[in-house]
PDB file of N, CA and C in Angstrom:
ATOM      1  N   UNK A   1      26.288 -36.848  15.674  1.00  0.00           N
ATOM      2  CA  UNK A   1      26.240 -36.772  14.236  1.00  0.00           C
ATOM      3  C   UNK A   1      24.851 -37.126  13.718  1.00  0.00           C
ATOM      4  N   UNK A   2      23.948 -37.646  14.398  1.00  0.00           N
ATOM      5  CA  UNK A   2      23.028 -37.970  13.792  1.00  0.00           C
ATOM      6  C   UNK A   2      21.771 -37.503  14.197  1.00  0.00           C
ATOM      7  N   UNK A   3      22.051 -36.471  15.172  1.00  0.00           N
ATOM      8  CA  UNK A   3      21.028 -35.208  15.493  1.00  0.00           C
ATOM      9  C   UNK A   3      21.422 -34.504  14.317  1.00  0.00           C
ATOM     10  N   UNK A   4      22.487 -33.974  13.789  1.00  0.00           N
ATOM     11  CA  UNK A   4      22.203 -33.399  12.759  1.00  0.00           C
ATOM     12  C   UNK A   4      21.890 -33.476  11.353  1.00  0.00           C
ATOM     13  N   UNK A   5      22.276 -35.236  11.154  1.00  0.00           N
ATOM     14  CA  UNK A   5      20.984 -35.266   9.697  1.00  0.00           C
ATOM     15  C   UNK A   5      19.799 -35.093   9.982  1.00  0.00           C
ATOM     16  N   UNK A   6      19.256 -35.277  11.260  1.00  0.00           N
ATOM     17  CA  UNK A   6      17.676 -35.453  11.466  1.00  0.00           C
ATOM     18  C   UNK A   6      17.326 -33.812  11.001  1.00  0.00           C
ATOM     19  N   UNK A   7      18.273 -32.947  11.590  1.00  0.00           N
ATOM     20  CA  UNK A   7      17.935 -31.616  11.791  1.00  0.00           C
ATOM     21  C   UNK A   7      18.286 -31.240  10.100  1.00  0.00           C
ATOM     22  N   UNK A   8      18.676 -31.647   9.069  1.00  0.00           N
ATOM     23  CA  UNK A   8      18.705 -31.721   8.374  1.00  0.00           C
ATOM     24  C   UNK A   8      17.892 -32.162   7.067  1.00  0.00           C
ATOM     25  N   UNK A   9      17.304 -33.301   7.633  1.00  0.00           N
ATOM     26  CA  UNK A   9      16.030 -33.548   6.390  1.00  0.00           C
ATOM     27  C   UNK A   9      14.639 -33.178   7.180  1.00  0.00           C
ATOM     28  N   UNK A  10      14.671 -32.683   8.124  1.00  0.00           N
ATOM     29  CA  UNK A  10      13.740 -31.550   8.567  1.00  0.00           C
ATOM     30  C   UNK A  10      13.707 -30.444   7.992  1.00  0.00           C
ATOM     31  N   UNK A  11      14.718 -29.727   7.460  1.00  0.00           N
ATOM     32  CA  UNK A  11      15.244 -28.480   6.319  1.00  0.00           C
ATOM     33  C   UNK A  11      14.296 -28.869   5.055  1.00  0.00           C
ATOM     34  N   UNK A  12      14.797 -29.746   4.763  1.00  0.00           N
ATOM     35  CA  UNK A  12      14.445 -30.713   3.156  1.00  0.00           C
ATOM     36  C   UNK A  12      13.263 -30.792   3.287  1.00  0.00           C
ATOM     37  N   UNK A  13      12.802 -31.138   3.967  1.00  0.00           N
ATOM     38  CA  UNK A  13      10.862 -31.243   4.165  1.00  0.00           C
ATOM     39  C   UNK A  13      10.155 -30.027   4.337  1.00  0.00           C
ATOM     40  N   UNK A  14      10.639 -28.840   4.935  1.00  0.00           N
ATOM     41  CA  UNK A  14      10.224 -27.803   5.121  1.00  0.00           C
ATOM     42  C   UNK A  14      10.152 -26.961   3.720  1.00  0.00           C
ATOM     43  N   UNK A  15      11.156 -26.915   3.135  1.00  0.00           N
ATOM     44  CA  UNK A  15      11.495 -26.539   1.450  1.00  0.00           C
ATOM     45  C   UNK A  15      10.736 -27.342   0.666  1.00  0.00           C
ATOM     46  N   UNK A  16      10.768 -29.074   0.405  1.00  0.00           N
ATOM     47  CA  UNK A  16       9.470 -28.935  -0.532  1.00  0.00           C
ATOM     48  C   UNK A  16       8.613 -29.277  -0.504  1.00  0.00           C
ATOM     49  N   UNK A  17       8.083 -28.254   0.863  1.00  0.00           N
ATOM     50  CA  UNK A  17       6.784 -27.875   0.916  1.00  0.00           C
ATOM     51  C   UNK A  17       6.452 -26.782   0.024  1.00  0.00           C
ATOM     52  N   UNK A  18       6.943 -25.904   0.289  1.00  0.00           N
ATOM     53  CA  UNK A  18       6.689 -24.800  -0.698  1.00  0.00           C
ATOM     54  C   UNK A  18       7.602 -24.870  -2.003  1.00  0.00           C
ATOM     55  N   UNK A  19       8.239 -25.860  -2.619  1.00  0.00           N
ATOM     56  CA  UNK A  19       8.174 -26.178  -3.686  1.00  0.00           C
ATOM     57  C   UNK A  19       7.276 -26.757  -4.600  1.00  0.00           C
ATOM     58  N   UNK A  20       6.348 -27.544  -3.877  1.00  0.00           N
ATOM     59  CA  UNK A  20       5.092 -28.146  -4.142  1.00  0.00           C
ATOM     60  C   UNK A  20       4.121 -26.802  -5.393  1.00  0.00           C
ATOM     61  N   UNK A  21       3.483 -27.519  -6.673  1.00  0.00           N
ATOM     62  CA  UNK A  21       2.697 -26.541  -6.709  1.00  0.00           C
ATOM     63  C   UNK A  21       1.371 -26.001  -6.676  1.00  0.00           C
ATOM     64  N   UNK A  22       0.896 -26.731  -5.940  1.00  0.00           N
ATOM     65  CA  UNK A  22      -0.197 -27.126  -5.329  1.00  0.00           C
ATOM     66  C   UNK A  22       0.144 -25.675  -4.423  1.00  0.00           C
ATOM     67  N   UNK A  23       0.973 -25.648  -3.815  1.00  0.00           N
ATOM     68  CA  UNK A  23       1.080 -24.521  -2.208  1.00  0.00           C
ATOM     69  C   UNK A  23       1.866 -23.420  -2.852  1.00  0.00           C
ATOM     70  N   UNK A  24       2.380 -23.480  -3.752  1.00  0.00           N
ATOM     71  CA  UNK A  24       2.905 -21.993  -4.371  1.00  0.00           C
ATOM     72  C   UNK A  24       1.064 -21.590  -5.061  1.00  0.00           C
ATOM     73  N   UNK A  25       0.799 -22.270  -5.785  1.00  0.00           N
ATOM     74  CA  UNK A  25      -0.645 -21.403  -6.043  1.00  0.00           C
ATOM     75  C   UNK A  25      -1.910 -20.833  -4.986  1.00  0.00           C
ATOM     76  N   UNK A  26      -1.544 -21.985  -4.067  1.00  0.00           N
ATOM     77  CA  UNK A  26      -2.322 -21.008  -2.744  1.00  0.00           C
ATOM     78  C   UNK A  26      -1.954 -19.784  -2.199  1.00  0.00           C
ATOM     79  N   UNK A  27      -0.590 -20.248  -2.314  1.00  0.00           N
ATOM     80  CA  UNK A  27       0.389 -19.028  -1.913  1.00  0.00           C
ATOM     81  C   UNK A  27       0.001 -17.669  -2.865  1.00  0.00           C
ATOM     82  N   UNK A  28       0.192 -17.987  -3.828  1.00  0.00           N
ATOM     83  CA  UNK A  28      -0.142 -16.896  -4.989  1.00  0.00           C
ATOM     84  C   UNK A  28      -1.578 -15.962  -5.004  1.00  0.00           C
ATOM     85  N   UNK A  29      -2.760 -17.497  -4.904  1.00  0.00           N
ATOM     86  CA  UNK A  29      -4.107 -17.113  -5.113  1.00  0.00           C
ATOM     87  C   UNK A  29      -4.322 -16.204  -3.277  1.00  0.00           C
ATOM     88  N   UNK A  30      -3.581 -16.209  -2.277  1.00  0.00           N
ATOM     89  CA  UNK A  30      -3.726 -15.905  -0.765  1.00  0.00           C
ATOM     90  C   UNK A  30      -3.377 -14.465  -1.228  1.00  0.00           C
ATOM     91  N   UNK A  31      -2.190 -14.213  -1.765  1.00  0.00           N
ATOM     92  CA  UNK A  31      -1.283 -12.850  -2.005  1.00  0.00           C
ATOM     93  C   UNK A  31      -2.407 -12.118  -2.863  1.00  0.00           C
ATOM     94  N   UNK A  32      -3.212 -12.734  -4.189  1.00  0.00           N
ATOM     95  CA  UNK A  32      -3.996 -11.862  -4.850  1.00  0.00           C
ATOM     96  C   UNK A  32      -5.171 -10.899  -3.993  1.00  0.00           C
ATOM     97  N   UNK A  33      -5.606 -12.165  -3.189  1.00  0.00           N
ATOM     98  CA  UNK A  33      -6.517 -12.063  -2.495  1.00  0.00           C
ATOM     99  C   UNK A  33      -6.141 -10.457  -1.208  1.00  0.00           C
ATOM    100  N   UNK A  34      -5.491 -10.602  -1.050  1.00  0.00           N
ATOM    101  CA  UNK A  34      -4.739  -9.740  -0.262  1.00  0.00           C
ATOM    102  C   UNK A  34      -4.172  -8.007  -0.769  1.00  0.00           C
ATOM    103  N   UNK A  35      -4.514  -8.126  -1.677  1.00  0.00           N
ATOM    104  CA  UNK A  35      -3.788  -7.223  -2.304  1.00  0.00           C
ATOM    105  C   UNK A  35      -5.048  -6.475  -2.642  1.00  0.00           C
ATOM    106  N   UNK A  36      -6.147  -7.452  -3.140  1.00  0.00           N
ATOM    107  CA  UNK A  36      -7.848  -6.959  -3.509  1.00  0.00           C
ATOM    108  C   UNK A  36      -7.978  -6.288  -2.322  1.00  0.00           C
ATOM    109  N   UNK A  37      -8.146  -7.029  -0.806  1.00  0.00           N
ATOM    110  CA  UNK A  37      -8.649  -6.553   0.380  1.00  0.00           C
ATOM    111  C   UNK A  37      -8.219  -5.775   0.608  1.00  0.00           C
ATOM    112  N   UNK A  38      -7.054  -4.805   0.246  1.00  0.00           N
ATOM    113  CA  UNK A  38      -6.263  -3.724   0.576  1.00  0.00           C
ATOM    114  C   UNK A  38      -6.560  -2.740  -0.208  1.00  0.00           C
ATOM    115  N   UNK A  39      -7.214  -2.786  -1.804  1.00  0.00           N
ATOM    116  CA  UNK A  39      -7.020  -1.555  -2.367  1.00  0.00           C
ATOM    117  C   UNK A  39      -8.580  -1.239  -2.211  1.00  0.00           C
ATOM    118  N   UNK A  40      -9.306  -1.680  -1.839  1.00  0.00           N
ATOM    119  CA  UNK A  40     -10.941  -1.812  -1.540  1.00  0.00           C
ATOM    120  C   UNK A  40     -10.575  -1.348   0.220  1.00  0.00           C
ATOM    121  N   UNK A  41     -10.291  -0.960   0.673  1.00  0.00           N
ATOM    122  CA  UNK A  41      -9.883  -0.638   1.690  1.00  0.00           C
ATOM    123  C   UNK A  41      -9.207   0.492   2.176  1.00  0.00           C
ATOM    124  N   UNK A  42      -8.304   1.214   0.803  1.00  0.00           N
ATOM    125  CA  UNK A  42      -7.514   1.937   0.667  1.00  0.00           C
ATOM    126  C   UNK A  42      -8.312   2.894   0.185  1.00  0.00           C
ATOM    127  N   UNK A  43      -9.467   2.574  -0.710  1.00  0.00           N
ATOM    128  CA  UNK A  43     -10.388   3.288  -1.399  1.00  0.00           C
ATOM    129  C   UNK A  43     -11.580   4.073  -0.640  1.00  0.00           C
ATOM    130  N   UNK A  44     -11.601   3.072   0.022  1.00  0.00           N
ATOM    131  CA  UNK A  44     -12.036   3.581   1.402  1.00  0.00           C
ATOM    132  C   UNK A  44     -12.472   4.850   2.163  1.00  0.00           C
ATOM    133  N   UNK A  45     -10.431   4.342   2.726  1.00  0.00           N
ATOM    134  CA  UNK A  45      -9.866   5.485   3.350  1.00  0.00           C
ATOM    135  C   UNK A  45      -9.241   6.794   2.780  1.00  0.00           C
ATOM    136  N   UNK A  46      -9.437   6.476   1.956  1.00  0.00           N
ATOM    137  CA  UNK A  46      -9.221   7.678   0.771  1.00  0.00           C
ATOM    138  C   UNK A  46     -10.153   8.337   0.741  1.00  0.00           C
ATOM    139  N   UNK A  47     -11.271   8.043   0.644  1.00  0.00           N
ATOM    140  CA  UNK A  47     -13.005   9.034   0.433  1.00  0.00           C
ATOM    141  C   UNK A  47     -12.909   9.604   1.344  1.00  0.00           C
ATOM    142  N   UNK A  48     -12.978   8.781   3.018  1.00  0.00           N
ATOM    143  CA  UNK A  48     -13.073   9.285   4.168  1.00  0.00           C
ATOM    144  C   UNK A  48     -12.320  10.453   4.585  1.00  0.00           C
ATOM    145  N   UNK A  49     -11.047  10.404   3.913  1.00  0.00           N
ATOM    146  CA  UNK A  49      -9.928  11.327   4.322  1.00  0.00           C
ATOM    147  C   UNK A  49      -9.686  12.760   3.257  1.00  0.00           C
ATOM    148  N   UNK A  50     -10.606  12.411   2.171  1.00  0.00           N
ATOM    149  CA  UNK A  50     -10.539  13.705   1.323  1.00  0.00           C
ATOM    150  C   UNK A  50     -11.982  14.446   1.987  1.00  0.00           C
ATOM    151  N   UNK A  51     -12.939  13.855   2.385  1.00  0.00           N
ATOM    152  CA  UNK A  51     -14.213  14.478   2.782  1.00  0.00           C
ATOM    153  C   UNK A  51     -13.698  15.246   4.224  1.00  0.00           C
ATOM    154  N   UNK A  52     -12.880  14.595   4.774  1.00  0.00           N
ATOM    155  CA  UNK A  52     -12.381  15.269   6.098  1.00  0.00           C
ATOM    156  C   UNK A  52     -11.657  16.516   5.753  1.00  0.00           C
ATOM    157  N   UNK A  53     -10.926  16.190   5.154  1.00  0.00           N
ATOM    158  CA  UNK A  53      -9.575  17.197   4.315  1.00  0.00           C
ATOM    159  C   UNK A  53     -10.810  19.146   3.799  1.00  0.00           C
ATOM    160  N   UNK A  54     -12.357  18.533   3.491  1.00  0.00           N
ATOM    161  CA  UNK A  54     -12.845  19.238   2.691  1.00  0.00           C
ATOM    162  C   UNK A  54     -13.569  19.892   3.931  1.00  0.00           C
ATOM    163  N   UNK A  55     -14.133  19.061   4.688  1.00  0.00           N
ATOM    164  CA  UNK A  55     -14.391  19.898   5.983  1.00  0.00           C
ATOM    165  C   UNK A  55     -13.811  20.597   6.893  1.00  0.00           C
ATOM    166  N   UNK A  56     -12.944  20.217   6.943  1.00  0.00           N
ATOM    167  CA  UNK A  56     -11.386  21.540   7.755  1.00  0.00           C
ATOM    168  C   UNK A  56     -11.360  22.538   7.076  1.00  0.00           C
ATOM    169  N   UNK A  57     -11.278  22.368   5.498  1.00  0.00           N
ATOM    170  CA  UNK A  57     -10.875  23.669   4.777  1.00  0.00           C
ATOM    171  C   UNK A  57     -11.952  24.848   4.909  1.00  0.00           C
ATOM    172  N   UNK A  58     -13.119  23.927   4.992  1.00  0.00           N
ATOM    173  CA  UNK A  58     -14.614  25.096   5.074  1.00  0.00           C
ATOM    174  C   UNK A  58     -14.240  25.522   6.322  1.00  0.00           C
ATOM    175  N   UNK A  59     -14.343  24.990   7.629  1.00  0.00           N
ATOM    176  CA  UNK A  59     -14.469  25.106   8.251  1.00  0.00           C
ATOM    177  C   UNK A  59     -13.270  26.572   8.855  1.00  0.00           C
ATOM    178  N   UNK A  60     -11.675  26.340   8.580  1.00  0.00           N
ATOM    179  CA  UNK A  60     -11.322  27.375   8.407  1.00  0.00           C
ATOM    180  C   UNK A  60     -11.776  28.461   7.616  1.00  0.00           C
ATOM    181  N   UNK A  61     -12.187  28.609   6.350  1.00  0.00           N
ATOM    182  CA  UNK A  61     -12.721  29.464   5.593  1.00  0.00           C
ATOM    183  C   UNK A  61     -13.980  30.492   6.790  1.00  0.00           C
ATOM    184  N   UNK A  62     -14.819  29.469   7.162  1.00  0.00           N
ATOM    185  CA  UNK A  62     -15.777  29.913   8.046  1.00  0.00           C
ATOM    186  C   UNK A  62     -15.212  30.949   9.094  1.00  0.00           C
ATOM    187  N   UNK A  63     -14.288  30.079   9.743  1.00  0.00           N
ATOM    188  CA  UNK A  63     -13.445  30.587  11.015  1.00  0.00           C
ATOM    189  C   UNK A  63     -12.864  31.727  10.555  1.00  0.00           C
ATOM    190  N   UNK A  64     -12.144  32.182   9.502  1.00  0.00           N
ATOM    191  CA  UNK A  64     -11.568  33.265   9.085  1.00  0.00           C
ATOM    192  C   UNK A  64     -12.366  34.306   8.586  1.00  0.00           C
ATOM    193  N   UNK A  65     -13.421  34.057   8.379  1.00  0.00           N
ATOM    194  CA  UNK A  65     -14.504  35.380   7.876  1.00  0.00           C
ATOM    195  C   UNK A  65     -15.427  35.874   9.331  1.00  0.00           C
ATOM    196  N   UNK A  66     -15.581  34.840  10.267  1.00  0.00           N
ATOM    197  CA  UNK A  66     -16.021  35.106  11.288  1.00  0.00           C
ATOM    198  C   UNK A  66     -15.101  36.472  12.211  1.00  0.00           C
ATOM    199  N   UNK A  67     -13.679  35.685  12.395  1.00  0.00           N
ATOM    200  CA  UNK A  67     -12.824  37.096  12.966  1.00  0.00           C
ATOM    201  C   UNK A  67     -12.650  37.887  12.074  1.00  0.00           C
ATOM    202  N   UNK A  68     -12.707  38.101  10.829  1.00  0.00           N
ATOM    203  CA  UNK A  68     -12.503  39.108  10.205  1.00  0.00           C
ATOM    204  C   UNK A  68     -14.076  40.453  10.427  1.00  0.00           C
ATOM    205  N   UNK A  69     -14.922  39.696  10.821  1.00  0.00           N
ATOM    206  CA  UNK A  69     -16.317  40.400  10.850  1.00  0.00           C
ATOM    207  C   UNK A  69     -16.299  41.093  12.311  1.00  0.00           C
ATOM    208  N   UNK A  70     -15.826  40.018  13.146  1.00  0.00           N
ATOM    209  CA  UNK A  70     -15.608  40.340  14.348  1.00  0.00           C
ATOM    210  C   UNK A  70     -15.046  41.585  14.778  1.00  0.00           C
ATOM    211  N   UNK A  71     -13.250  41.642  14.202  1.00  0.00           N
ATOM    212  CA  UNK A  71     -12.485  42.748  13.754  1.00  0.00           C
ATOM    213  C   UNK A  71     -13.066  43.952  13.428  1.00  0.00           C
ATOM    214  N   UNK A  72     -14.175  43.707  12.005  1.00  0.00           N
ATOM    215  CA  UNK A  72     -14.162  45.027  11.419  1.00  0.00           C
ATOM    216  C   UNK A  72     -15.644  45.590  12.286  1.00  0.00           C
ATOM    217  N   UNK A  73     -16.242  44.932  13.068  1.00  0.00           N
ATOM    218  CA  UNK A  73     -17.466  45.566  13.890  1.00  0.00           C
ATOM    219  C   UNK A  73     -16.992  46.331  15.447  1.00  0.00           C
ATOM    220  N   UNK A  74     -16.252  45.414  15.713  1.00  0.00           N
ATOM    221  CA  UNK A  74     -15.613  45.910  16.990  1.00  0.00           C
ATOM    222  C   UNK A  74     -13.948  46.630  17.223  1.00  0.00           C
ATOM    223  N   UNK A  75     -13.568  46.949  15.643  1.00  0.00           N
ATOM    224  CA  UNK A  75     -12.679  47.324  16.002  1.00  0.00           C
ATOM    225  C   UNK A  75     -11.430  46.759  16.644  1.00  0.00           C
ATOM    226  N   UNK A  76     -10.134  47.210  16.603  1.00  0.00           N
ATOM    227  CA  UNK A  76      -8.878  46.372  17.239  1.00  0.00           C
ATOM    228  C   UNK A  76      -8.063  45.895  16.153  1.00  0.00           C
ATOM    229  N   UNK A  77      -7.201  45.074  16.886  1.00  0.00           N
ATOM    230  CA  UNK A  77      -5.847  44.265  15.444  1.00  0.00           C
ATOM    231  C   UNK A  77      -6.168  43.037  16.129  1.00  0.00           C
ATOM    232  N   UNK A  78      -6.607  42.667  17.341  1.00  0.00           N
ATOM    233  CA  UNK A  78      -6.843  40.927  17.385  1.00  0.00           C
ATOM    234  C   UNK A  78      -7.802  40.310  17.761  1.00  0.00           C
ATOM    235  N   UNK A  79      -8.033  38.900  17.414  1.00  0.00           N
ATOM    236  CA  UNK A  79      -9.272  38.597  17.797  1.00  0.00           C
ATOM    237  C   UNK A  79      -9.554  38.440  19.352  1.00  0.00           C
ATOM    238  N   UNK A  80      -8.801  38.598  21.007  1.00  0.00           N
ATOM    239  CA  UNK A  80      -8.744  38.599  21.617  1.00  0.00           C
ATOM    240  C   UNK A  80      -8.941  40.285  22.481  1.00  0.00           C
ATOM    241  N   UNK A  81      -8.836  41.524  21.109  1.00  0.00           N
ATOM    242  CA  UNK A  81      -8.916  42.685  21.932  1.00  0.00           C
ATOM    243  C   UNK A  81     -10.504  43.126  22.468  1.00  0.00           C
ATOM    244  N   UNK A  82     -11.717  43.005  21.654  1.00  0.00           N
ATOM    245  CA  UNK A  82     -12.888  42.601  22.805  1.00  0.00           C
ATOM    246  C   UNK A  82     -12.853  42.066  23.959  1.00  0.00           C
ATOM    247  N   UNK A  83     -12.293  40.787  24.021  1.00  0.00           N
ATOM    248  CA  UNK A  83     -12.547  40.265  25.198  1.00  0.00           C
ATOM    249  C   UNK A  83     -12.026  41.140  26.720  1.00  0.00           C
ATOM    250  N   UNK A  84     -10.073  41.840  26.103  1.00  0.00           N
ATOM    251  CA  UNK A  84      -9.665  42.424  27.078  1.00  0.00           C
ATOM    252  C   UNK A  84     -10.357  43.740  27.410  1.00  0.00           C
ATOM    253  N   UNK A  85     -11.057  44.574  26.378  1.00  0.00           N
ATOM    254  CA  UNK A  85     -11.727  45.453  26.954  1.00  0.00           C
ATOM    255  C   UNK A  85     -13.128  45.603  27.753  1.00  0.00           C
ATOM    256  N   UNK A  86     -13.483  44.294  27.586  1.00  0.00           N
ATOM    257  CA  UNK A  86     -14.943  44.012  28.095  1.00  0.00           C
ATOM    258  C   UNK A  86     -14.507  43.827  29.812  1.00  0.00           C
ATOM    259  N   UNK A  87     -13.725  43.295  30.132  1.00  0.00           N
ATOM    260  CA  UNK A  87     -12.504  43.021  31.406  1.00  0.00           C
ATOM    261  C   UNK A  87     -12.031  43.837  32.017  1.00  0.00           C
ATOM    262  N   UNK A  88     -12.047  45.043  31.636  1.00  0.00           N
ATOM    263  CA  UNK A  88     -11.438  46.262  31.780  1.00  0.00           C
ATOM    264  C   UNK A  88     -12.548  47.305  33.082  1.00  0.00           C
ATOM    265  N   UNK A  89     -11.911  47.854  33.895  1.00  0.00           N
ATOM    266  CA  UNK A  89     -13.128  48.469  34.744  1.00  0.00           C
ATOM    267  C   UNK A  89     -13.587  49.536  34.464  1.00  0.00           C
TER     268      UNK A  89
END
């Protein structure tokens, strides 16, 4: 019986701790803090990922005018039918 008051105002001490408000405002001022480091971070990865987003798109654009040039110089329906006729004896 008396392992479990011990285990008991061990509870009680643990609680007001963070009843304290001294440690709820750390608590608080930790969470603000946290929330800054994340959207400065987020902002980030946001630039990084629209500049990427903008280079794929060229980059297909590129890629698609290339076989289309390809196509209309050499003739065929795919971008692979040069290659098979160059192969050819």
């Amino acid at each position: 019986m008396l392992g479990l008051n011990q285990e008991h105002e061990r509870d009680e001490g643990s609680m007001t701790l963070l009843t304290m408000p001294a440690v709820q405002a750390l608590v608080f001022v930790l969470g603000c803090a946290l929330i800054h480091a994340a959207r400065a971070h987020a902002a980030a990865l946001a630039r990084v990922l629209t500049e990427a987003a903008l280079l794929l798109a060229v980059l297909l654009l590129v890629s698609a005018a290339v076989n289309a040039a390809v196509e209309a110089t050499l003739g065929g329906t795919g971008p692979y039918d040069a290659i098979v006729a160059l192969d050819a004896p």
